[in-house]
Protein backbone atom coordinates (compact mmCIF):
# COMPACT_ATOMS: atom_id res chain seq x y z
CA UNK A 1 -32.72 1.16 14.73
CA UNK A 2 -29.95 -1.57 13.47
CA UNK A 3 -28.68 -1.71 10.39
CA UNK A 4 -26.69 -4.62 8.32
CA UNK A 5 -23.45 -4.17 8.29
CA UNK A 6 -19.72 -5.51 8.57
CA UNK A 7 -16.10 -4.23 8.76
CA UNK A 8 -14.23 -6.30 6.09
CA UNK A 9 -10.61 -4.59 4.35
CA UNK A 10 -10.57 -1.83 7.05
CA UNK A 11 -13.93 -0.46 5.64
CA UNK A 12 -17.88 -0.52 6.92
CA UNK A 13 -19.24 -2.81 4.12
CA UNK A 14 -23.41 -2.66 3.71
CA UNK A 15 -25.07 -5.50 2.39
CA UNK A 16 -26.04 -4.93 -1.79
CA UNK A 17 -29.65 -3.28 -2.55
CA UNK A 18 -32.37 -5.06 -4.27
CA UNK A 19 -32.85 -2.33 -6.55
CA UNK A 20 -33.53 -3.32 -10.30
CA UNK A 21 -31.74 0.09 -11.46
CA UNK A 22 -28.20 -1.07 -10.39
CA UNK A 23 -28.57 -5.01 -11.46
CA UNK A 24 -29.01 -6.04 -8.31
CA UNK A 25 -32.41 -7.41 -8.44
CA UNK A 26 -31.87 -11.22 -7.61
CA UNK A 27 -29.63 -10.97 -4.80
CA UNK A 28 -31.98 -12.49 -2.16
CA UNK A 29 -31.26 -10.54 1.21
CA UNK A 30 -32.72 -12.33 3.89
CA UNK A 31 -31.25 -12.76 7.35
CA UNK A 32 -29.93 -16.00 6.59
CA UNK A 33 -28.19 -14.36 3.63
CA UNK A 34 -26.64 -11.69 5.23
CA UNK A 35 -25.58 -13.61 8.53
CA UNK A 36 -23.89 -16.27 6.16
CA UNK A 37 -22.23 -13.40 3.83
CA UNK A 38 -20.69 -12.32 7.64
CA UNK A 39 -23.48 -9.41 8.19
CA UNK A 40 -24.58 -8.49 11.50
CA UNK A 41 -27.38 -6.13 12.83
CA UNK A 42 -25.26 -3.09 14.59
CA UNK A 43 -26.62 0.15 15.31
CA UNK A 44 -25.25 3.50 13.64
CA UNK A 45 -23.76 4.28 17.38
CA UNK A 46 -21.96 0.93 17.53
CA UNK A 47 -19.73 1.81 14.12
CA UNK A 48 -19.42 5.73 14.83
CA UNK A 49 -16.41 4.62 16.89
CA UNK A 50 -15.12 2.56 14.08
CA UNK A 51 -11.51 4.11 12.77
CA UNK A 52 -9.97 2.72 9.74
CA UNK A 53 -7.16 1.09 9.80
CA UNK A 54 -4.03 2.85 8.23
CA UNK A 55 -2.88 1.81 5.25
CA UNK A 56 0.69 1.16 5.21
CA UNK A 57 2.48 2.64 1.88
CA UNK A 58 6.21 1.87 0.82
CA UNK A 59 8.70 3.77 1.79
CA UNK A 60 9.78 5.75 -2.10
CA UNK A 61 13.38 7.33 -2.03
CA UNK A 62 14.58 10.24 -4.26
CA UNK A 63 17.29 8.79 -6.75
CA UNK A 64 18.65 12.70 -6.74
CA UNK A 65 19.19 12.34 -2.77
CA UNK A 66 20.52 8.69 -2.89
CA UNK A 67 23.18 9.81 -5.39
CA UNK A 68 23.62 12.84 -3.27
CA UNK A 69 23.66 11.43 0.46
CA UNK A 70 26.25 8.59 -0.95
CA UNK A 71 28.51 11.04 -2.32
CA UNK A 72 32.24 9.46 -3.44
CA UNK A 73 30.33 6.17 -2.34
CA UNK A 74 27.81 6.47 -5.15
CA UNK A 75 30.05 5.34 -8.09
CA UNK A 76 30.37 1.89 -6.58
CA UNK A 77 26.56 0.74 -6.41
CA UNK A 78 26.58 2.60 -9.74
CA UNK A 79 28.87 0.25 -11.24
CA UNK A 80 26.76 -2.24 -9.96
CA UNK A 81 23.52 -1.40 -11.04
CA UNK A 82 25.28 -0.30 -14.47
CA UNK A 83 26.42 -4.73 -14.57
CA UNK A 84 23.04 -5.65 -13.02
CA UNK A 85 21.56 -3.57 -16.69
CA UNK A 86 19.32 -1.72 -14.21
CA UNK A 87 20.64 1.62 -14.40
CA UNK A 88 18.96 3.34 -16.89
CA UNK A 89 15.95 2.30 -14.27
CA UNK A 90 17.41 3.98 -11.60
CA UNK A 91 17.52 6.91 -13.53
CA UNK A 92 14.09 6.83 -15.14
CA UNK A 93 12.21 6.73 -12.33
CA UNK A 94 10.19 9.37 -10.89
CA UNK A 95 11.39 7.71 -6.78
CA UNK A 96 12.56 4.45 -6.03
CA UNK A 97 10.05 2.17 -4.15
CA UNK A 98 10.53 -0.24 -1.21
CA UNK A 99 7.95 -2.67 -2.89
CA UNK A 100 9.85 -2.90 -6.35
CA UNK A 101 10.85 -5.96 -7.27
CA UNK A 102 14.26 -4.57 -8.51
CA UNK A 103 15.29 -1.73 -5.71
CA UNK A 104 14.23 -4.15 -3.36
CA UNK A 105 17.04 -6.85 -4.45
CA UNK A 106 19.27 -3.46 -4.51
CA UNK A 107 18.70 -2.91 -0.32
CA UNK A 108 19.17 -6.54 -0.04
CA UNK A 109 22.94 -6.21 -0.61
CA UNK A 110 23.34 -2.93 1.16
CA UNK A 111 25.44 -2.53 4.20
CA UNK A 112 23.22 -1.37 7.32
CA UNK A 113 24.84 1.84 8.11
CA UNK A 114 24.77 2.89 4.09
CA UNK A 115 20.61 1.91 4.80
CA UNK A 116 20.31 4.14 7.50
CA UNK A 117 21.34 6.87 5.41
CA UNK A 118 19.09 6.15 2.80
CA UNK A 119 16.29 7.01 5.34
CA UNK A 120 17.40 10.39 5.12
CA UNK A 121 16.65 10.01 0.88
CA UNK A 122 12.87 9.50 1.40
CA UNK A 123 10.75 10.87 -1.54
CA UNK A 124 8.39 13.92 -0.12
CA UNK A 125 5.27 14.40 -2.36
């Protein structure tokens, strides 16, 4: 037996029902429908295999082990994110994320070997 399916974000996607509880009642699912909405007739066997793709996250540092792993170091970039008026930032926050706008400008200016040992700062949940 095939079913209508399609892998779309990583994900098996089914097409919507035509079920009058849930709204759905005038999408029209025919085959032309489906096959234009990128649907295709696969059995359950062909997406058992399927494995999701991993979703990347950011890399989050602890602010605690950046201050720490910097040591003497630290009071520099302090002084730097104390003139950039991010530092009370820096402190509030729970980890420090690769994606934020503001941390991310931070690593920009950061000498390679000082980002190598910020690898050892990473945020364990």
């Amino acid at each position: 037996m095939k079913i209508w399916a399609k892998i779309e974000d990583g994900r098996i996607v089914y097409p919507p029902k035509n079920d009058k509880e849930s709204g759905m009642f005038n999408v029209d699912k025919n085959e032309k429908w489906l096959a234009e909405h990128g649907f295709s007739q696969q059995t359950p066997e062909e997406l058992e295999p399927y494995q999701p793709k991993p979703i990347a996250e950011p890399k989050k540092y602890s602010t605690l082990k950046i201050i720490r792993t910097l040591g003497d170091e630290w009071e520099g970039y302090r002084t730097l994110l104390s003139t950039a008026g991010v530092l009370d930032q820096f402190f509030a926050a729970n980890y420090l994320s690769e994606d934020d706008p503001v941390f991310a400008a931070f690593l920009e200016n950061v000498p390679e070997d000082v980002k190598a040992m910020l690898d050892l700062c990473e945020w364990e949940e």
